[in-house]
N, C-alpha and C. Protein backbone atom coordinates (compact mmCIF):
# COMPACT_ATOMS: atom_id res chain seq x y z
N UNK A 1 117.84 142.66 141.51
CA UNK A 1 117.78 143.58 140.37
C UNK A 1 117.95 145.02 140.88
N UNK A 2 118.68 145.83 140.04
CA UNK A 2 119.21 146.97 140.55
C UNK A 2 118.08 148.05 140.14
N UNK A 3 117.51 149.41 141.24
CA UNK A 3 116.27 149.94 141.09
C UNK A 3 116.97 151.04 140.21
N UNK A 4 116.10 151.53 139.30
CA UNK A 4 116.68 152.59 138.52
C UNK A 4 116.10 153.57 139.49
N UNK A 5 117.42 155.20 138.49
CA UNK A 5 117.47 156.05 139.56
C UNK A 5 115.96 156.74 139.57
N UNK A 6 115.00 157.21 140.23
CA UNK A 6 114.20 158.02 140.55
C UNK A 6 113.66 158.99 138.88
N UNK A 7 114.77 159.57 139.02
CA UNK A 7 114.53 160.57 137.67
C UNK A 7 114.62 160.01 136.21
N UNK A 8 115.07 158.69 136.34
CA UNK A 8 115.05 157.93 135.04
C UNK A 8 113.40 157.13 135.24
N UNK A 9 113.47 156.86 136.15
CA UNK A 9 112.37 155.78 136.21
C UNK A 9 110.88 157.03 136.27
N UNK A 10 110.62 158.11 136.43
CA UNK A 10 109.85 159.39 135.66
C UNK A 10 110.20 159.53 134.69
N UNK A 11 110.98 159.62 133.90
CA UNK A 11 111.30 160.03 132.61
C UNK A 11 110.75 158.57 131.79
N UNK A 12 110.94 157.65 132.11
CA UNK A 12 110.66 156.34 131.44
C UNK A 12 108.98 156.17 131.50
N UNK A 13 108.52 156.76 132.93
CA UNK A 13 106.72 156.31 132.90
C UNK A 13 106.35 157.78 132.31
N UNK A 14 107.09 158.70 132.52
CA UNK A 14 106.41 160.03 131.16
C UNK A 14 106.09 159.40 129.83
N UNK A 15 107.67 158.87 129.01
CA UNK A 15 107.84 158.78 127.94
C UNK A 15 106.11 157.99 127.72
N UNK A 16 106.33 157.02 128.37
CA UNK A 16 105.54 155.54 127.87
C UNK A 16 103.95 156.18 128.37
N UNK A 17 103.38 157.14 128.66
CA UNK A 17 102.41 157.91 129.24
C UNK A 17 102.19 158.44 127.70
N UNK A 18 102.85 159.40 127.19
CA UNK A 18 102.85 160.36 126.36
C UNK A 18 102.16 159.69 125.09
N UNK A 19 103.93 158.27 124.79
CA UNK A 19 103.83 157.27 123.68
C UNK A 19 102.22 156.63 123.51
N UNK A 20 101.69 156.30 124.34
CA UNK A 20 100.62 155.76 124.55
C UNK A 20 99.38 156.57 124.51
N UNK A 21 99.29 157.87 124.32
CA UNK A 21 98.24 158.83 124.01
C UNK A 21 98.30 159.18 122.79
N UNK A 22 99.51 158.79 122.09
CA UNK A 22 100.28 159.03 120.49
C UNK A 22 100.11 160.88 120.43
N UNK A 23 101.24 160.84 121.77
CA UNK A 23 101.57 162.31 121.38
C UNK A 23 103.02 162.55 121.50
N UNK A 24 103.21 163.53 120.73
CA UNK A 24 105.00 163.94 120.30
C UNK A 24 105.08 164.99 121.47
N UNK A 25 106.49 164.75 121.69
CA UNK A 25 106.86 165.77 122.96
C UNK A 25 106.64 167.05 122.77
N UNK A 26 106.59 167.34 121.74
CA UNK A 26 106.01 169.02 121.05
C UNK A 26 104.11 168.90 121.33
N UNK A 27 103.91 168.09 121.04
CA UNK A 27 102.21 168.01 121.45
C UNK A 27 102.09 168.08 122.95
N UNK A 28 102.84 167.28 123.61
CA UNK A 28 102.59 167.31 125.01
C UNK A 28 103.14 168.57 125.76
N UNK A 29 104.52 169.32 125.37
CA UNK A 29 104.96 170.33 125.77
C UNK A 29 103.52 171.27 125.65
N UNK A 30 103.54 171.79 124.36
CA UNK A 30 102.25 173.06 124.58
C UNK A 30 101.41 172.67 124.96
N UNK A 31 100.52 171.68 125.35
CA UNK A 31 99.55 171.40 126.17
C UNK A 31 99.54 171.67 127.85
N UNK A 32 100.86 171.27 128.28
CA UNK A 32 101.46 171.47 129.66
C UNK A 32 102.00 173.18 129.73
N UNK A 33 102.12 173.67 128.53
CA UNK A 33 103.12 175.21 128.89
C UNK A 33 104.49 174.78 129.15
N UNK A 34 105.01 173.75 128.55
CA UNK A 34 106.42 173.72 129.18
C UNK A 34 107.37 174.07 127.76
N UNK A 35 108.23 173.93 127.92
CA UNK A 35 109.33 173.51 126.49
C UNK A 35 109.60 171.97 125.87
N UNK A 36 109.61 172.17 124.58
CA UNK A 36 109.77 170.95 124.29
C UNK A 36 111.26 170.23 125.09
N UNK A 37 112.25 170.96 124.94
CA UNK A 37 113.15 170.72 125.65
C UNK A 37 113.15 170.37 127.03
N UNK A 38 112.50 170.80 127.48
CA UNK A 38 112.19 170.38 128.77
C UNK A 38 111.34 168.86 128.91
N UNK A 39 110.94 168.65 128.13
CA UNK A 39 109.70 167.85 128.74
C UNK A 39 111.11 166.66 127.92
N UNK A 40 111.75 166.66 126.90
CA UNK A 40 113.12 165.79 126.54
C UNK A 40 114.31 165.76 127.95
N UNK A 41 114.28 166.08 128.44
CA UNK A 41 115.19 166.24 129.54
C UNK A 41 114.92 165.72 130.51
N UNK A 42 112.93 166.28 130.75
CA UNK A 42 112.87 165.28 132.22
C UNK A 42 112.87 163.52 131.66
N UNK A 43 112.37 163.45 130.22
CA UNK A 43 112.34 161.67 130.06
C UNK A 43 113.78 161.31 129.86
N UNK A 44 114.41 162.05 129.94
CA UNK A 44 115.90 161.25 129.55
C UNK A 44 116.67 161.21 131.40
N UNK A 45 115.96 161.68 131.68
CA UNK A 45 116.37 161.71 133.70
C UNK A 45 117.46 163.06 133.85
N UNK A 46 117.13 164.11 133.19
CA UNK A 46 117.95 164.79 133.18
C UNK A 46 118.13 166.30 133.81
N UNK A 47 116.36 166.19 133.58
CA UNK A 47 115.74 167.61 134.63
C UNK A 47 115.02 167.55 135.89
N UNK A 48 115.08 168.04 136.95
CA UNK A 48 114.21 167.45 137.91
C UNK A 48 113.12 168.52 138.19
N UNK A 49 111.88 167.92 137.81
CA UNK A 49 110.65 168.84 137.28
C UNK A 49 109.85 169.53 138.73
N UNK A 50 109.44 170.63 138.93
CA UNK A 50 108.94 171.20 139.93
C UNK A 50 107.83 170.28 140.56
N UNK A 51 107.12 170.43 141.47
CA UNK A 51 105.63 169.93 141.43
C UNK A 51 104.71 170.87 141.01
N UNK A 52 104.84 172.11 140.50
CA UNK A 52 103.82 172.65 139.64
C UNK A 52 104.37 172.45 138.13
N UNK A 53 105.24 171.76 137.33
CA UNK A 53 105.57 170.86 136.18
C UNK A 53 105.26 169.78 136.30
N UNK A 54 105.19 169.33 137.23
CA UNK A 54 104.94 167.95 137.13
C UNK A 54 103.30 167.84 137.18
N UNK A 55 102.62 168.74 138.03
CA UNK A 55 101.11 168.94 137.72
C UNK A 55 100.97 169.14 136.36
N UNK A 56 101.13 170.15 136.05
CA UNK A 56 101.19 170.84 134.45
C UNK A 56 101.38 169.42 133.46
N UNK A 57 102.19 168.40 133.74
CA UNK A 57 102.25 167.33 132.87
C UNK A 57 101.40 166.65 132.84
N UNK A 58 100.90 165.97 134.21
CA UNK A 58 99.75 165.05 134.34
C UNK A 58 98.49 165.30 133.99
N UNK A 59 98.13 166.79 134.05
CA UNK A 59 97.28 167.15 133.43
C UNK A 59 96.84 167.22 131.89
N UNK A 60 97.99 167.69 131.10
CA UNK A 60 98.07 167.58 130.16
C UNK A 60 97.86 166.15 130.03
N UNK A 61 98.35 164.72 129.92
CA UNK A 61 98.53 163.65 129.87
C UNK A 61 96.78 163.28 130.28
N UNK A 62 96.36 163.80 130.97
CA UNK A 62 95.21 163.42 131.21
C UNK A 62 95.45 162.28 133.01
N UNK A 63 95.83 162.53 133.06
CA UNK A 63 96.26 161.58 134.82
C UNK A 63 96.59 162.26 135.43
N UNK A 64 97.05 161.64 136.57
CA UNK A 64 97.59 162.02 138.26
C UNK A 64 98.95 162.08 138.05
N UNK A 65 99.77 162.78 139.06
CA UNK A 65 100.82 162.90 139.52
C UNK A 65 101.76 161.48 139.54
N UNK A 66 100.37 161.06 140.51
CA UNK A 66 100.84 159.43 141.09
C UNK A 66 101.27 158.76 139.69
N UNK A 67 100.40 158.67 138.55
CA UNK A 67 100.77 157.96 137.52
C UNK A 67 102.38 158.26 137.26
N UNK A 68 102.33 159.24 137.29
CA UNK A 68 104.03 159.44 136.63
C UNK A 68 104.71 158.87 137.72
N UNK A 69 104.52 158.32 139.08
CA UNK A 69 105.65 157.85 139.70
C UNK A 69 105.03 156.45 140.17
N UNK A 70 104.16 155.68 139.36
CA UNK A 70 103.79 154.83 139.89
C UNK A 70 104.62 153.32 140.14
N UNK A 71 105.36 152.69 140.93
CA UNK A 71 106.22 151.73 140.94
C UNK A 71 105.18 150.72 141.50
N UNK A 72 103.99 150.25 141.97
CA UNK A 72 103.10 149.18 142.19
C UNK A 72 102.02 149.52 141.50
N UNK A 73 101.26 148.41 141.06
CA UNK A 73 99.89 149.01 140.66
C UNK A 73 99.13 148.21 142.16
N UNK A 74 98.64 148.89 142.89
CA UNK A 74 97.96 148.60 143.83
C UNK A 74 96.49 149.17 143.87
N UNK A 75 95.63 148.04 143.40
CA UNK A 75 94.03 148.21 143.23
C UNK A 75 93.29 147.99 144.31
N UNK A 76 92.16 148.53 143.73
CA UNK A 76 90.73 148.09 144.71
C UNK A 76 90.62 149.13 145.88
N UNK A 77 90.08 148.38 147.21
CA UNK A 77 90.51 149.20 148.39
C UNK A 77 91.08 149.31 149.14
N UNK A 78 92.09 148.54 149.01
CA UNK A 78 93.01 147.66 150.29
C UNK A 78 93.95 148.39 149.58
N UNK A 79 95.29 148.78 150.40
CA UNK A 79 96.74 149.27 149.81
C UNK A 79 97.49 148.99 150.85
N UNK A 80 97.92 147.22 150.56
CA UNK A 80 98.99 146.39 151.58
C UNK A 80 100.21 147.67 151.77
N UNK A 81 100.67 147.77 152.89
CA UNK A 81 102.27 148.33 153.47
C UNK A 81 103.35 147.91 152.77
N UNK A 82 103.28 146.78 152.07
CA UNK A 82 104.05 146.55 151.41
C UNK A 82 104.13 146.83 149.57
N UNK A 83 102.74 147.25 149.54
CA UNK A 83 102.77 147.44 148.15
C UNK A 83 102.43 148.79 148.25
N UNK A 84 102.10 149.62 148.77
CA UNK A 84 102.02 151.31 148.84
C UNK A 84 103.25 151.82 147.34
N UNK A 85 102.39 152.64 146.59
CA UNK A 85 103.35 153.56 145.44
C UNK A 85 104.13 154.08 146.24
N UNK A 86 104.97 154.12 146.10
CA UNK A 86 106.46 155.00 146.33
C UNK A 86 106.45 156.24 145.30
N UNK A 87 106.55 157.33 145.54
CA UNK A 87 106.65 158.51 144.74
C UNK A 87 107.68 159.35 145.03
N UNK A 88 108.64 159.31 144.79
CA UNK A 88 110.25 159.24 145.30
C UNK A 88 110.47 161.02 143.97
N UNK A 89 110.57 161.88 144.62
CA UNK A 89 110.56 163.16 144.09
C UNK A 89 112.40 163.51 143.54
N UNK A 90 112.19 163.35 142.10
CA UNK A 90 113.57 163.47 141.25
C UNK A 90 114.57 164.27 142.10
N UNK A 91 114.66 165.05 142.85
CA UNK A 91 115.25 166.00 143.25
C UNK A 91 116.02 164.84 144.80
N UNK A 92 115.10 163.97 145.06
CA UNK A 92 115.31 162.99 145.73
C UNK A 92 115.60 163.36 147.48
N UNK A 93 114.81 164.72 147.77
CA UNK A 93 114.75 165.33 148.73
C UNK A 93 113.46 164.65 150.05
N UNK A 94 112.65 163.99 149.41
CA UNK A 94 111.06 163.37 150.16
C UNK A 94 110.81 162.85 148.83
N UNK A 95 110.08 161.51 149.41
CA UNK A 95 109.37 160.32 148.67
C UNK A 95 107.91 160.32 149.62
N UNK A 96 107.16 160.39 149.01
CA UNK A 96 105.30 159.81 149.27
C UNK A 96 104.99 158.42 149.15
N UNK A 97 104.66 158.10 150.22
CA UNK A 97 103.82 156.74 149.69
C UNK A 97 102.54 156.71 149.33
N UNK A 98 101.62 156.30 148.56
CA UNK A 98 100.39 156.26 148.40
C UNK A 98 99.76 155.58 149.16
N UNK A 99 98.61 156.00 150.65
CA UNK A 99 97.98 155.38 151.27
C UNK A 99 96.54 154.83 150.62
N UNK A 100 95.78 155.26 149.97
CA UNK A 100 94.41 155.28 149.12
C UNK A 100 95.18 155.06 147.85
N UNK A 101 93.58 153.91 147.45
CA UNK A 101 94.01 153.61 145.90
C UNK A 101 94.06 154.93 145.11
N UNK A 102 95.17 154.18 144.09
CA UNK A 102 95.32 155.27 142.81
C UNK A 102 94.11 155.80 142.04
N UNK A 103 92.79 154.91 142.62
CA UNK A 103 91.83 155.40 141.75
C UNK A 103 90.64 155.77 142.51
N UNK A 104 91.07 156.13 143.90
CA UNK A 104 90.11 156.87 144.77
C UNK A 104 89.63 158.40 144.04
N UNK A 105 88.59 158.66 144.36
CA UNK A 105 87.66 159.52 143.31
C UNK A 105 88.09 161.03 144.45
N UNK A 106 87.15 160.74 145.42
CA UNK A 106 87.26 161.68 146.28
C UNK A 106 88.16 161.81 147.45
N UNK A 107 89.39 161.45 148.36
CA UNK A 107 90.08 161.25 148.94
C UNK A 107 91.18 160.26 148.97
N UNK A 108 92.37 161.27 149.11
CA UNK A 108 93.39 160.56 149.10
C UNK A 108 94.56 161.02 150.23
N UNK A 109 95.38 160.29 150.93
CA UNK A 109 95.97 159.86 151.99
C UNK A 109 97.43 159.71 151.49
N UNK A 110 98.56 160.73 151.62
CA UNK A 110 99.52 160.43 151.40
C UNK A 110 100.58 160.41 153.01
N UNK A 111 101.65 159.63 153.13
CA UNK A 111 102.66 160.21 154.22
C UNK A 111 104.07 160.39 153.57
N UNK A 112 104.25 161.45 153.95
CA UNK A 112 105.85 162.17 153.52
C UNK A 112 106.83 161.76 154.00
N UNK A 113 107.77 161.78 153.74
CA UNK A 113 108.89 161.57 154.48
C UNK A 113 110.33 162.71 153.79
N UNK A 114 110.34 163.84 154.67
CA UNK A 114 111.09 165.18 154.03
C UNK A 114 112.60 164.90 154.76
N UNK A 115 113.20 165.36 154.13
CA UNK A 115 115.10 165.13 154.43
C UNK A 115 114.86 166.53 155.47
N UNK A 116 115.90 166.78 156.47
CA UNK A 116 115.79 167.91 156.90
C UNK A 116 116.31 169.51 156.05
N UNK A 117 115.86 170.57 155.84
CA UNK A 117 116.26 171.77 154.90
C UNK A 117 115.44 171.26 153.88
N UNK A 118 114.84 170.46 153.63
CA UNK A 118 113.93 170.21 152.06
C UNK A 118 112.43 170.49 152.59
N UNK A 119 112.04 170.56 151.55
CA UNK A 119 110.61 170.68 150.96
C UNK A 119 110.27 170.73 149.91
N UNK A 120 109.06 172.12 149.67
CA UNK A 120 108.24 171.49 148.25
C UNK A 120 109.38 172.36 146.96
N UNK A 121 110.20 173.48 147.63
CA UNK A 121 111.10 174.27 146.75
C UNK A 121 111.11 175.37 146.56
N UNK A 122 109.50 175.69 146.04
CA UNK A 122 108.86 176.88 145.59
C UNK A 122 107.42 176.59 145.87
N UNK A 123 106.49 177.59 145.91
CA UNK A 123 104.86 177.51 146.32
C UNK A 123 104.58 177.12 145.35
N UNK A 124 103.33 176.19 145.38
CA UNK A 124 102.45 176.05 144.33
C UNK A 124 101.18 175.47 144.80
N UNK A 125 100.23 175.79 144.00
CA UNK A 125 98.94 175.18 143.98
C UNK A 125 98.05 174.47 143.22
N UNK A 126 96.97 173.31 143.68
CA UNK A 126 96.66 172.70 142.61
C UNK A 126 95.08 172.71 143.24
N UNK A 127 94.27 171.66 141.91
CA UNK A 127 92.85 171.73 141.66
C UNK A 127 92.02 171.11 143.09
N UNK A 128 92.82 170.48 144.43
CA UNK A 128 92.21 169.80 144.44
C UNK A 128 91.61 170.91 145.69
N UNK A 129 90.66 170.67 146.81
CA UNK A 129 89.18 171.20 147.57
C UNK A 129 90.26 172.20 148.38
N UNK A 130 90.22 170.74 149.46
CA UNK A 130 90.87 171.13 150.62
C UNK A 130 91.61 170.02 151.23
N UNK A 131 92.43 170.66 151.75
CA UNK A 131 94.05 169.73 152.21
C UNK A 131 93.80 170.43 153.79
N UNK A 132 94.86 168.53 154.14
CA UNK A 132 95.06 168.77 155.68
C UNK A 132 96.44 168.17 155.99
N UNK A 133 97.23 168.85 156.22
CA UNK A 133 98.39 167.98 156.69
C UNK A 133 99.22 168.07 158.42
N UNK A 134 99.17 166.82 158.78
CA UNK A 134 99.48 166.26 159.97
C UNK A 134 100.78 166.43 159.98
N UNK A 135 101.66 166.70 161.10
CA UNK A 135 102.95 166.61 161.07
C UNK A 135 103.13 165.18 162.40
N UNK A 136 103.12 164.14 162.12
CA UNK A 136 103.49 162.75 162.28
C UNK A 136 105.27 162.70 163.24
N UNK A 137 105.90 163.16 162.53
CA UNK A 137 107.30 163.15 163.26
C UNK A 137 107.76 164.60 163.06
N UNK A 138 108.95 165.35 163.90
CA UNK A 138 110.04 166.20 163.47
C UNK A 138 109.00 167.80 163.57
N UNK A 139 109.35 168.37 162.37
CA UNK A 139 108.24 169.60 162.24
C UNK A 139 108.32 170.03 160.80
N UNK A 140 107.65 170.68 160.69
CA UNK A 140 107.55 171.47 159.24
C UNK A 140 106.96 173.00 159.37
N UNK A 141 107.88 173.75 158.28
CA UNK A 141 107.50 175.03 158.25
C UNK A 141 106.28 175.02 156.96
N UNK A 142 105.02 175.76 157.49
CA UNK A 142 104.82 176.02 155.96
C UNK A 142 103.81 177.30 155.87
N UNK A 143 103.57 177.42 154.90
CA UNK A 143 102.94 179.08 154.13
C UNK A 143 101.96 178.52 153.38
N UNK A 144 100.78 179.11 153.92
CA UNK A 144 99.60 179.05 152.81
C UNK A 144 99.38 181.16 152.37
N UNK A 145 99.07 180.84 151.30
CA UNK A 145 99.12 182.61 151.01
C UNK A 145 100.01 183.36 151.64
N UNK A 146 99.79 184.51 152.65
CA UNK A 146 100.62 184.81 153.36
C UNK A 146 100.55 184.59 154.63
N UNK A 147 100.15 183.48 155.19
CA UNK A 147 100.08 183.08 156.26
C UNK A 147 101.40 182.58 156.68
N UNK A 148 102.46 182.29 157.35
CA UNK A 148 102.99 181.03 157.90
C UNK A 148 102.96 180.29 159.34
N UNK A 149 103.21 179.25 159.28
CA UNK A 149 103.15 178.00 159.99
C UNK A 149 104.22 177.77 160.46
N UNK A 150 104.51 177.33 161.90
CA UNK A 150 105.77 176.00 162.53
C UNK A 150 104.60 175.38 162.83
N UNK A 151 104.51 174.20 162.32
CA UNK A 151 103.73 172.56 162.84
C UNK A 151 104.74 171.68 163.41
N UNK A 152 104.23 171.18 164.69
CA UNK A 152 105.42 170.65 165.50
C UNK A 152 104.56 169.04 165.19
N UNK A 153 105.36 168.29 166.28
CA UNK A 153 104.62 166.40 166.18
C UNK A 153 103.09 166.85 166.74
N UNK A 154 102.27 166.02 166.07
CA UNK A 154 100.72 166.60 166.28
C UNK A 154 100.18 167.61 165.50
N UNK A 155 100.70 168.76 165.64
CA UNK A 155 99.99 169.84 165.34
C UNK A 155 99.46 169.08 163.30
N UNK A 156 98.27 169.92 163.08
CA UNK A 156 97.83 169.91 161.87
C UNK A 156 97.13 171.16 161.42
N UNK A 157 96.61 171.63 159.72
CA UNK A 157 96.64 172.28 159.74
C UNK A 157 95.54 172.21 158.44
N UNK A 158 94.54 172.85 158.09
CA UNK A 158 93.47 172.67 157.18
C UNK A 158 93.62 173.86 156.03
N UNK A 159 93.74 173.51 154.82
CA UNK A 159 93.84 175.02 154.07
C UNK A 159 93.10 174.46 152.47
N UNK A 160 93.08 175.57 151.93
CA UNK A 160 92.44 175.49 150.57
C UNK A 160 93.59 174.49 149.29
N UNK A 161 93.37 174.45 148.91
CA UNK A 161 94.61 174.20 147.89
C UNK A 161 94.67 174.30 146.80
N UNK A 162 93.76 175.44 146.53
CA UNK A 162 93.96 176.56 145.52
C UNK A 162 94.57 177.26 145.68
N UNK A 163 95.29 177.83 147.11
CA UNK A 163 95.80 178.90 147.11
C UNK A 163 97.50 178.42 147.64
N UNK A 164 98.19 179.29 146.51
CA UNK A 164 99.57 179.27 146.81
C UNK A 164 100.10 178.67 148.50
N UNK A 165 100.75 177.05 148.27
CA UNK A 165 101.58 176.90 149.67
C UNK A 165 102.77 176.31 149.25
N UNK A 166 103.61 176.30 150.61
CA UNK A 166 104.89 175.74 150.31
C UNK A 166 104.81 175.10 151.90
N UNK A 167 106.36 174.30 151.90
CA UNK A 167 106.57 173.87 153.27
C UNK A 167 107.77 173.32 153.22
N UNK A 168 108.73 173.02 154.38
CA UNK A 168 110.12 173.14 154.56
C UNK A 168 110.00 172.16 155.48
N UNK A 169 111.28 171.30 156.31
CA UNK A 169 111.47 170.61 156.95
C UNK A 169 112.55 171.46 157.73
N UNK A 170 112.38 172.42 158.75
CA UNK A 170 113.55 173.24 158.94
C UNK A 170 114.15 172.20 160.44
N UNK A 171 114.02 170.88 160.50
CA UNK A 171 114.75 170.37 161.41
C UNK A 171 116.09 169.76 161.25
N UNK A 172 116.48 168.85 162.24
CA UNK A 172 118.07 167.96 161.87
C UNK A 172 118.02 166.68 161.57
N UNK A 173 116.43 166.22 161.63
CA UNK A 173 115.98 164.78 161.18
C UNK A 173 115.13 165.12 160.28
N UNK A 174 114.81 163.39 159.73
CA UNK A 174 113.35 163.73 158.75
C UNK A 174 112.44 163.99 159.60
N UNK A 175 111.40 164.21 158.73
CA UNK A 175 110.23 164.67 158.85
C UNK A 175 109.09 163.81 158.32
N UNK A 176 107.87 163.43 159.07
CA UNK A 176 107.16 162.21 158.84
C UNK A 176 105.85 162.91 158.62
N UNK A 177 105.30 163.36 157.63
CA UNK A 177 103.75 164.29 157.22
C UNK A 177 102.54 163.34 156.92
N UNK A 178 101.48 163.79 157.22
CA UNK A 178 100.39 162.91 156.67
C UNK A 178 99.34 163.75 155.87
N UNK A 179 99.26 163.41 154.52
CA UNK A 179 98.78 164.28 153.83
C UNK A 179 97.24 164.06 152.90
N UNK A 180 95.79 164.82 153.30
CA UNK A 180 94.62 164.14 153.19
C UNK A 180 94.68 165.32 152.41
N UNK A 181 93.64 164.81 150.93
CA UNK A 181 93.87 165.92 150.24
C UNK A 181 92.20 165.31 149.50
N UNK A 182 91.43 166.58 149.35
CA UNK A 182 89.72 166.29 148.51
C UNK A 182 89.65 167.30 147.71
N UNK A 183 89.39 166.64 146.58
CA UNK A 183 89.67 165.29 146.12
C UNK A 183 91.16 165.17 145.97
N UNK A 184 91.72 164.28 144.84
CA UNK A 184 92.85 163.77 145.09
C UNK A 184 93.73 164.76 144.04
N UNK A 185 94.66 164.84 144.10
CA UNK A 185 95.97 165.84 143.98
C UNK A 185 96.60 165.40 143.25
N UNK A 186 97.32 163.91 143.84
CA UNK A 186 98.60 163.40 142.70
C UNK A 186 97.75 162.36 141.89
């Protein structure tokens, strides 16, 4: 069976997210701050939504990130290698796998995998404590406030995640991140 593309298959677990709260894309737009148009575009696979839109949605919606890209439902405490969420980012630049269940309260465990020249796009920040991310393979550039970072293999790096970050893959391979975030983010 053939996998639908990334940005259809978000636009399809938005729609059916939204449908299922019995809200109209005009209800869910002003709740998120977005445009109605917009929030029609990303379900039709047509826009590829920031990760501070795509926060802005889940929130509104009342869920995680993860929900909108969830392709396994993988429960409990165990999250087989083979059933890990895939969170495959519309822009189709880095996909996340989900290491911790989707319904871990206080910690969650993601690993990245960034194309080289990609990252997050633009800075943004979200609700959750404090974040730590490992650079696993390759390197990554990144900026918390006005700080910046080169994280090479090994290096890691502890920051708030309230406060404005971004990060880049400025190598010629991917890039392999490990990402602990309290509480959980997506």
């Amino acid at each position: 069976m053939k996998q639908a593309l990334p940005e259809l298959a978000l636009g399809r677990r938005l729609r059916t997210l939204r449908t299922a709260r019995g809200l109209s894309m005009r209800d869910l737009a002003s709740s998120a701050g977005v445009s109605e148009s917009f929030v029609s575009q990303v379900e039709r696979g047509v826009a590829n939504p920031s990760v501070a839109s795509l926060q802005r949605l889940a929130h509104a919606l009342d869920t995680s990130i993860a929900a909108l890209f969830e392709e396994s439902d993988a429960r409990g405490r165990v999250v087989r290698a083979s059933q890990r969420p895939r969170l495959v980012h519309p822009q189709r630049k880095w996909e996340d796998f989900l290491l911790t269940p989707r319904e871990s309260k206080f910690l969650q465990v993601i690993i990245s995998v960034i194309e080289p020249g990609s990252g997050a796009g633009a800075p943004y920040a979200h609700d959750s404590d404090e974040e730590c991310v490992i650079v696993l393979k390759g390197s990554l550039e990144f900026r918390v406030g006005d700080e910046s970072y080169l994280l090479e293999e090994g290096d890691s790096l502890v920051f708030e995640s309230r406060l404005e970050h971004w990060n880049k893959n400025p190598g010629t391979s991917k890039a392999e991140v490990l990402w602990i975030c309290t509480p959980p983010s997506y």
